[in-house]
Protein backbone atom coordinates (compact mmCIF):
# COMPACT_ATOMS: atom_id res chain seq x y z
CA UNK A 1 43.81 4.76 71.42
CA UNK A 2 40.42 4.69 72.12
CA UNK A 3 37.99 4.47 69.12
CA UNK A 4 34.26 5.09 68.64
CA UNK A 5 32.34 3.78 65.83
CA UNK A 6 29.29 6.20 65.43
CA UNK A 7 26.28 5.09 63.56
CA UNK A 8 23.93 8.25 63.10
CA UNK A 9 20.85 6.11 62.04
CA UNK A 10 20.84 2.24 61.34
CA UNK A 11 17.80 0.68 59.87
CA UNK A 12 16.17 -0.22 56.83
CA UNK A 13 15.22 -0.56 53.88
CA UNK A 14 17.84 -3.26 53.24
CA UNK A 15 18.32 -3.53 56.86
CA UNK A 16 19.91 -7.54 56.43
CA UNK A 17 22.71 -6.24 54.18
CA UNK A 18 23.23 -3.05 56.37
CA UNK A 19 23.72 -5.64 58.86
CA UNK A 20 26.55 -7.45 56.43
CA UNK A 21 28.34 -4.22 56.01
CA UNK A 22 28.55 -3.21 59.52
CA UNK A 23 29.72 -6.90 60.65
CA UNK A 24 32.25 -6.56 57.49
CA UNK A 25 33.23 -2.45 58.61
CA UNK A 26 33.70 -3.47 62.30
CA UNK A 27 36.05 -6.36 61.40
CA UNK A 28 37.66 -4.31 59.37
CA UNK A 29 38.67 -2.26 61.81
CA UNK A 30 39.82 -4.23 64.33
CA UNK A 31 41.97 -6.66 62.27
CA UNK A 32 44.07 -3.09 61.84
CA UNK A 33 43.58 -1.75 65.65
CA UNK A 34 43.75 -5.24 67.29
CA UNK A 35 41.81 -3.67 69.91
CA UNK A 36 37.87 -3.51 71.00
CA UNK A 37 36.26 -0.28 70.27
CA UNK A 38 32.76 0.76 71.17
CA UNK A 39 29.43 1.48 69.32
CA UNK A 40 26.84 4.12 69.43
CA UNK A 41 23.96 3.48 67.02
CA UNK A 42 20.33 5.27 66.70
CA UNK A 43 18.33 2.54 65.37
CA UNK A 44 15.35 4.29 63.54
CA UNK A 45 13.16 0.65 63.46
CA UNK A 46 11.28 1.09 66.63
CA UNK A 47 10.71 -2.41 66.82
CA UNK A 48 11.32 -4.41 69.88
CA UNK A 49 12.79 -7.69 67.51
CA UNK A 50 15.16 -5.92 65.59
CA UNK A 51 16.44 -3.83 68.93
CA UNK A 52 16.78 -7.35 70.39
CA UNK A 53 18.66 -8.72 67.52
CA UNK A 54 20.91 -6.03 66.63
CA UNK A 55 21.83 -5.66 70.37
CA UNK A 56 22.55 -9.73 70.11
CA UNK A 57 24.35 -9.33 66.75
CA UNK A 58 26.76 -6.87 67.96
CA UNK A 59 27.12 -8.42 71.76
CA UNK A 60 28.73 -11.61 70.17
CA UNK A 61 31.14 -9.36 68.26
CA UNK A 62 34.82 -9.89 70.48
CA UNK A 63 36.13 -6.61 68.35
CA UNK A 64 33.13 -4.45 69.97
CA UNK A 65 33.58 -3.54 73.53
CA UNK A 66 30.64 -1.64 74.66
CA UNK A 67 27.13 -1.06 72.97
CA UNK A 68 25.08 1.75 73.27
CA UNK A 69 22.01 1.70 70.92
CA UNK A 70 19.27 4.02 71.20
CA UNK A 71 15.73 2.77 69.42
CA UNK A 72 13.62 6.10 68.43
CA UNK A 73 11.41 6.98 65.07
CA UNK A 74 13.23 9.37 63.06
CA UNK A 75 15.91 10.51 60.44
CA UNK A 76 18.94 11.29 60.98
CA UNK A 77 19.57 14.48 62.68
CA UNK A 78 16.34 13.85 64.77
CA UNK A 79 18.08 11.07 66.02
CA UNK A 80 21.61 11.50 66.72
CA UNK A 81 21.10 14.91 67.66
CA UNK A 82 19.13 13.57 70.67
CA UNK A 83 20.77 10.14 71.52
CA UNK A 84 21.47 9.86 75.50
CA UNK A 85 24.69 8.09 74.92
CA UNK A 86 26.07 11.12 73.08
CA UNK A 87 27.34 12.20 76.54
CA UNK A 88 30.13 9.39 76.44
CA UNK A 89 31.73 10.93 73.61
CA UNK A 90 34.30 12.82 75.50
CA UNK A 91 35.69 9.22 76.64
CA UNK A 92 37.23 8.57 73.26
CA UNK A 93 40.51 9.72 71.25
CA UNK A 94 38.85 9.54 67.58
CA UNK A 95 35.09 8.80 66.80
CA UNK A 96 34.37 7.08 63.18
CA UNK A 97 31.21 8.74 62.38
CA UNK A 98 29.83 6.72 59.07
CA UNK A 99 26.24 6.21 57.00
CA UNK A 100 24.83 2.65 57.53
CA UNK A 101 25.29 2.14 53.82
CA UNK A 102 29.05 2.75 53.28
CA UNK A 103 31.75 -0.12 53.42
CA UNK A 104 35.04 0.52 54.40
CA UNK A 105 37.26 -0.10 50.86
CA UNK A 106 40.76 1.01 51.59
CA UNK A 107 41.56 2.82 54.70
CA UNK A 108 43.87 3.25 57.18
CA UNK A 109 42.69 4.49 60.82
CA UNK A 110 46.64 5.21 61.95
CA UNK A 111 47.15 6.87 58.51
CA UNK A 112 43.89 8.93 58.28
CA UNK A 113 44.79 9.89 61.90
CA UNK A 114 48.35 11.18 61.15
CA UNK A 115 47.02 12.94 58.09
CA UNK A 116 44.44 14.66 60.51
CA UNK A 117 47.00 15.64 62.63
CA UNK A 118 49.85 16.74 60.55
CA UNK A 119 47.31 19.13 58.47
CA UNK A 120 45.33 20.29 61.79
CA UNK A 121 42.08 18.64 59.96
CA UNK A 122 39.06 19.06 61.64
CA UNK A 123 36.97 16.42 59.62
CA UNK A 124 38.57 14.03 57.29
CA UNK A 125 36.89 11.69 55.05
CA UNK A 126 37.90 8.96 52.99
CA UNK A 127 36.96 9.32 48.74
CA UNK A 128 33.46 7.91 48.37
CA UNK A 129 32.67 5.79 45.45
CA UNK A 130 29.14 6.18 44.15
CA UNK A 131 28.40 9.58 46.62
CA UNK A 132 26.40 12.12 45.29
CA UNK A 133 29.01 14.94 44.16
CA UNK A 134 31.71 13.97 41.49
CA UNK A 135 34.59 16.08 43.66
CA UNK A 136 33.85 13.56 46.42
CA UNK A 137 35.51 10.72 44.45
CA UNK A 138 37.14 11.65 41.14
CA UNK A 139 40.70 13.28 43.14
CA UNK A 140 43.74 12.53 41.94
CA UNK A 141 45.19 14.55 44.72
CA UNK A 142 46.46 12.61 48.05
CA UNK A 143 44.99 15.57 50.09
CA UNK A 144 42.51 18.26 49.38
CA UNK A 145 41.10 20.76 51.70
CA UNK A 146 37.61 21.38 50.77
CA UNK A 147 35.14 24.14 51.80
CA UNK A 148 32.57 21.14 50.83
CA UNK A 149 32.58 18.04 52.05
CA UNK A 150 29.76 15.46 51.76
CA UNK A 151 29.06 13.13 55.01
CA UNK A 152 29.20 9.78 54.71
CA UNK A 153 32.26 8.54 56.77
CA UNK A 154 34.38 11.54 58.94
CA UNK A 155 37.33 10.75 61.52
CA UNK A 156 36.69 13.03 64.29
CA UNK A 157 38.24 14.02 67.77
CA UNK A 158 35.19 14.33 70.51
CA UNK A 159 35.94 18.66 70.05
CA UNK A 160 35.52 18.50 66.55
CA UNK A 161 32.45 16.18 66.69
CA UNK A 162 31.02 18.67 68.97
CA UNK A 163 31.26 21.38 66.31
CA UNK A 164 30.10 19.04 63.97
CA UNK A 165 26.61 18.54 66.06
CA UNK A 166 26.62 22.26 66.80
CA UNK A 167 26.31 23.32 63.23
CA UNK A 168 23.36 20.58 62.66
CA UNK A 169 19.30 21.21 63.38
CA UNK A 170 16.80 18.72 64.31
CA UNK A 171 14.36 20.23 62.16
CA UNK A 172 16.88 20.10 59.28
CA UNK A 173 16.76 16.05 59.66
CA UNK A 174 18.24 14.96 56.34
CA UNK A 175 21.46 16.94 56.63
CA UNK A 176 21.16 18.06 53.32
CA UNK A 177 23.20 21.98 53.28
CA UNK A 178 25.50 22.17 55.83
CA UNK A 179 28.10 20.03 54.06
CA UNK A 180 28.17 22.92 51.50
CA UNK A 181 29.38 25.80 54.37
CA UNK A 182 32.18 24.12 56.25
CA UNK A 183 33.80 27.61 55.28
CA UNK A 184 30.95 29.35 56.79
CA UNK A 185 31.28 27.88 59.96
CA UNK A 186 34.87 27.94 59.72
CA UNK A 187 35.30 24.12 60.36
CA UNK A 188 38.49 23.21 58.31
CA UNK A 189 37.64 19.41 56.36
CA UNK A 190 39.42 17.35 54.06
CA UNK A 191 39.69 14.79 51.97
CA UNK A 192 42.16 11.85 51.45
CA UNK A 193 41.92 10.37 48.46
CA UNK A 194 44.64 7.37 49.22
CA UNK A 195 42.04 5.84 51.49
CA UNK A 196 37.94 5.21 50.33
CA UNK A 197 35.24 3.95 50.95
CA UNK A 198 32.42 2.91 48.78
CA UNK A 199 28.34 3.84 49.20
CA UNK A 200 26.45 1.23 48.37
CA UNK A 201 23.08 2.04 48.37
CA UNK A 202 20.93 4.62 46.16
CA UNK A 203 19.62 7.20 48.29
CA UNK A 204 16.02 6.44 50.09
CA UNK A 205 14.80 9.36 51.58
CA UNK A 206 12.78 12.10 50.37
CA UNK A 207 14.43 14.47 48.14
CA UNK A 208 11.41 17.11 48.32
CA UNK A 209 11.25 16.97 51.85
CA UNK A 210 15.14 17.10 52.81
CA UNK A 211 15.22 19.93 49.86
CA UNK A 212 12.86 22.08 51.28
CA UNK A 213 14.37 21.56 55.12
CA UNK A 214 17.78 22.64 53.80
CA UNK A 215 16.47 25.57 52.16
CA UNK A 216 14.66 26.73 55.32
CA UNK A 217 17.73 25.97 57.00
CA UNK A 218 19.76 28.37 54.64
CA UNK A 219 17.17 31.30 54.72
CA UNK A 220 19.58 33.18 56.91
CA UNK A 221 21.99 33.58 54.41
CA UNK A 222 23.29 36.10 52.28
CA UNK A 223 22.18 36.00 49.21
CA UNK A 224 24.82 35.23 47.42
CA UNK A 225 26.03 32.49 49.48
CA UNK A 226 22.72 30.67 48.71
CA UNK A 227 23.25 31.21 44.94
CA UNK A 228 26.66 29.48 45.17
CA UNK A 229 25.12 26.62 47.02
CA UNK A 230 22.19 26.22 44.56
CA UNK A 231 24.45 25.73 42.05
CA UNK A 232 26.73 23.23 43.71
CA UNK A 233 22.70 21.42 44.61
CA UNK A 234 21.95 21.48 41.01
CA UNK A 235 25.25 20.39 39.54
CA UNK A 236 26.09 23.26 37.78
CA UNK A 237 29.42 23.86 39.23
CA UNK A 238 31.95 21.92 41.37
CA UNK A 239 33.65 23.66 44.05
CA UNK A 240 37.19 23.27 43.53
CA UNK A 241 39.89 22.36 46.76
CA UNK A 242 41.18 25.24 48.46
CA UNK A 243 44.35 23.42 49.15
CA UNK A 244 46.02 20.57 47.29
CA UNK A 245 48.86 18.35 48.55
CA UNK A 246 50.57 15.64 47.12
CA UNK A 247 52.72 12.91 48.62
């Protein structure tokens, strides 16, 4: 099998204990895969130290393979939308896509990948302790089937991550709406609750900035589609699994 670890933006605030939990996440990993695996990473610190160190860092690490890091100002989107090295994705089985600021707790790569497979899962994420929306960590269910999903850590073939790019704007750079209309796009995600992983940092971006980007991202859409995803925004509702599966 041959596994990407995807880091969409990498950086700081915090960027010494980012550093921690991506030496701790890689390990991780390959004490279960027993195999190097490569690394894409936007690094949004446009600094020619840190590029040097980070490269260093993760060149000395025997359970990485191959780095690819791009160094660019920007959030998010702006940034992994446009990295070069995105054309090597087609060289991998399963790409780990995952926030700079979530550890891997308890999961399973061969598990989460037989659970993809079994249930013809698109996206599948891991619970997330400390995420933003309740649904995304308070399961009992081994397996729901969500029409939202937030993103913080999704198992991927390079198709699906394709789809997952295609349904994502530069201009909309904090990702903030899309991972309310996986239903919309008819992109089937789920969640497995017997694996997780935990977010460990508050938020640091700007909330009226990345509000205002997803709601001129939505302005195409029927009005009462935009209603429903207000109210998921505000907290006023939470959107219930389509499916549920136990085991």
């Amino acid at each position: 099998m041959k596994l990407l670890y995807y880091l969409p933006a990498f950086g700081g605030p915090n960027l010494y204990y980012k550093m921690g939990i991506l030496h701790y996440n890689i390990h991780y990993i390959f004490n279960q895969t027993k195999q190097p695996f490569d690394i894409i990473t936007n690094l949004y610190e446009v600094d020619p130290k840190i590029l040097t160190g980070l490269r260093d860092f993760l060149s000395k690490q025997t359970c990485i393979a191959n780095v690819h890091i791009t160094a660019k100002k920007g959030v998010l989107t702006e940034l992994f939308l446009t990295n070069p090295h995105n054309t090597k994705i087609d060289n991998y089985d399963y790409i780990l896509f995952i926030l700079d600021d979530v550890k891997l707790h308890q999961v399973n790569i061969d598990n989460m990948i037989k659970i993809k497979e079994k249930f013809k899962i698109e996206i599948l994420s891991p619970k997330i302790i400390n995420s933003t929306h309740r649904f995304m960590y308070n399961g009992n269910n081994a397996l729901t089937i969500n029409s939202c999903l937030e993103v913080y850590c999704l198992l991927m073939t390079p198709k699906d991550m394709m789809r997952f790019f295609s349904i994502h704007t530069v201009q909309n750079k904090w990702m903030w709406g899309p991972d309310l209309l996986w239903d919309h796009f008819n992109i089937k995600v789920g969640l497995y609750n017997k694996n997780s992983c935990i977010h460990m940092l508050r938020p640091a971006g700007n909330r009226t900035e990345a509000e205002k980007c997803m709601w001129n991202y939505c302005r195409k859409l029927p009005n009462n589609l935009k209603r429903l995803i207000n109210k998921i925004f505000e907290g006023h509702i939470t959107p219930p699994p389509k499916e549920v599966f136990n085991f």
